[in-house]
Protein backbone atom coordinates (compact mmCIF):
# COMPACT_ATOMS: atom_id res chain seq x y z
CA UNK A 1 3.74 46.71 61.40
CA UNK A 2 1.13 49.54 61.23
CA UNK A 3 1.87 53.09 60.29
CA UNK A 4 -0.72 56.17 60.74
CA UNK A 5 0.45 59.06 58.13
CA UNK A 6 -1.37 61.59 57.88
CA UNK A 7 -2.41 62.66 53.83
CA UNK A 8 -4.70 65.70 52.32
CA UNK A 9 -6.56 65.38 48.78
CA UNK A 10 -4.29 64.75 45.94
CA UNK A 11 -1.51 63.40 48.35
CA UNK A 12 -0.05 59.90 47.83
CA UNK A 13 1.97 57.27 50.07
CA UNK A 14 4.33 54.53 47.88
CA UNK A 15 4.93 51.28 49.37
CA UNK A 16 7.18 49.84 48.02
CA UNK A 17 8.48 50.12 43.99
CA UNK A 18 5.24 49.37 42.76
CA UNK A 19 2.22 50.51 45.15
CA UNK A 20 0.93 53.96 45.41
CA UNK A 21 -2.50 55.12 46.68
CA UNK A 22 -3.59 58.41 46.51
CA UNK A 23 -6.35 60.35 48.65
CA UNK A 24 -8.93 61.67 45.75
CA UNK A 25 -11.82 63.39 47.85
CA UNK A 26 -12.54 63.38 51.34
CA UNK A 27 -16.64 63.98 52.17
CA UNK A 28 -17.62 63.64 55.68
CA UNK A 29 -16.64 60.72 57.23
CA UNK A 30 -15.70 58.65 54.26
CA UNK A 31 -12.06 59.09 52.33
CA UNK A 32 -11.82 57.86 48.46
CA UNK A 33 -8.78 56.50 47.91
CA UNK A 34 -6.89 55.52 44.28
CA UNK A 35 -4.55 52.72 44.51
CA UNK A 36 -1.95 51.64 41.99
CA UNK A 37 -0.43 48.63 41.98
CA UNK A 38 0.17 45.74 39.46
CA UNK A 39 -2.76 43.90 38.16
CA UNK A 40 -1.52 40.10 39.52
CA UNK A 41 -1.76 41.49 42.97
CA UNK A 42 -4.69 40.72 44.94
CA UNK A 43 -6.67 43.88 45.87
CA UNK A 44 -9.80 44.12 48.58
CA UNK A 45 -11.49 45.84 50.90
CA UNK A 46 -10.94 44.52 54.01
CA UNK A 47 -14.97 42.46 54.49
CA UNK A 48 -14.55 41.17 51.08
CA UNK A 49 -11.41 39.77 52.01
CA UNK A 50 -12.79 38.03 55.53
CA UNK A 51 -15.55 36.85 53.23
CA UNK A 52 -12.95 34.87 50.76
CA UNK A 53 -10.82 34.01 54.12
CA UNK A 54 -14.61 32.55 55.11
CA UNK A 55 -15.83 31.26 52.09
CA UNK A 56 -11.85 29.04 51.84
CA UNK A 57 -12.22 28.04 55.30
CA UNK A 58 -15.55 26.27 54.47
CA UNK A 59 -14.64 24.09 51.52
CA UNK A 60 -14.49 20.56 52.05
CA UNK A 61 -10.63 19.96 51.28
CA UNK A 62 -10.11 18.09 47.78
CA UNK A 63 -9.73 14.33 47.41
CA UNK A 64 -5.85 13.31 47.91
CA UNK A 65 -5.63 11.97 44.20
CA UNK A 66 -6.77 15.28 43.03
CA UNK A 67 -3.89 17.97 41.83
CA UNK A 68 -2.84 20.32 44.29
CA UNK A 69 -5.59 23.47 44.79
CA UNK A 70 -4.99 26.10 43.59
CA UNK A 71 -4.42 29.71 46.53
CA UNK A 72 -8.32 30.21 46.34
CA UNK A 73 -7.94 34.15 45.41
CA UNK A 74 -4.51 34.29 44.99
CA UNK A 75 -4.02 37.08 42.30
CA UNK A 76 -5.88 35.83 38.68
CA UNK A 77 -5.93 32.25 40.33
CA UNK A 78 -9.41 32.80 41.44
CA UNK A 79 -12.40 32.21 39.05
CA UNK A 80 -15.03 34.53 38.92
CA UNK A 81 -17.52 32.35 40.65
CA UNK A 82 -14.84 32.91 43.80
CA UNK A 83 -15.02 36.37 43.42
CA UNK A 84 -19.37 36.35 43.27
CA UNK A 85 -19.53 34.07 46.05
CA UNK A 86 -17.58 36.93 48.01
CA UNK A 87 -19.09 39.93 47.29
CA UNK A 88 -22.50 38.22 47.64
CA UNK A 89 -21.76 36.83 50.85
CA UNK A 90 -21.16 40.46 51.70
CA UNK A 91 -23.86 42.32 50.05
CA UNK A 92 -26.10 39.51 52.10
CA UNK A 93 -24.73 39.72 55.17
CA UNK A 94 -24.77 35.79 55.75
CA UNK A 95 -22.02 32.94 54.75
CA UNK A 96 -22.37 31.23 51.44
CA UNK A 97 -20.61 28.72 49.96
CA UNK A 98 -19.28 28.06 46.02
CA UNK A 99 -21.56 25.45 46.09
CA UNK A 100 -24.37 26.98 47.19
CA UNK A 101 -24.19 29.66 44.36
CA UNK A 102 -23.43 26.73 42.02
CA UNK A 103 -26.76 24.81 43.21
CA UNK A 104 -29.09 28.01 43.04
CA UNK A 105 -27.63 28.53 39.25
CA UNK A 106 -28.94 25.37 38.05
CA UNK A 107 -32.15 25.83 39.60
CA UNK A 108 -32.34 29.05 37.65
CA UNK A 109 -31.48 27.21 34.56
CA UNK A 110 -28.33 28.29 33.91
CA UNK A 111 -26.51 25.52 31.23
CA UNK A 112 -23.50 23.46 32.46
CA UNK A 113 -21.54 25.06 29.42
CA UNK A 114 -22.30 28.58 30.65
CA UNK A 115 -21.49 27.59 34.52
CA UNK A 116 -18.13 26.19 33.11
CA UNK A 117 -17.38 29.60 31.41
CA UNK A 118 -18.48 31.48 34.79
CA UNK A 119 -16.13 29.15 36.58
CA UNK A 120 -12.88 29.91 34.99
């Protein structure tokens, strides 16, 4: 379902009981919005989001004794190596993988330790 409503500055739209964005300056061509909404829920603009939908589709699917993944990005499920890989991939321009990032951090010298904390 799409709806088109029409909003000036300071004007809001709710969806639901617990979403609310508001229109907070308007310059040219671009629109600032403010959105509200609970902190669990998953919030992105819309190429950071292909980028995680990308970056998902490209992991090599977990070993069947493994425990089940986890929704890679699903609200504070995602690590914040997840959330780097994404917004680099998008910054860049070019796909880029977890393990990638993971392989260029060692290189740099970054400790196992401090790559565990980055990947929790």
């Amino acid at each position: 379902m799409m709806v088109v409503i029409s909003r000036r500055r300071d004007e809001s739209i709710v969806i639901g009981d617990n979403i609310k964005i508001t229109v907070v300056e308007i310059r040219g061509d671009k629109v600032r919005l403010a959105v509200e909404c609970p902190s669990d829920m998953p919030l992105h603009r819309k190429e950071v989001y292909d980028a995680i939908q990308r970056n998902a589709a490209s992991q090599p699917a977990p070993p069947a004794a493994s425990s089940p993944p986890r929704p890679h990005f699903a609200g504070h499920g995602a690590d914040k190596l997840d959330r780097f890989v994404a917004v680099l991939e998008v910054k860049l321009g070019v796909p880029i993988t977890r393990d990638l990032v993971i392989q260029a951090l060692r290189e740099a010298g970054i400790a196992e330790a401090q790559l565990q904390a980055i990947c929790q």
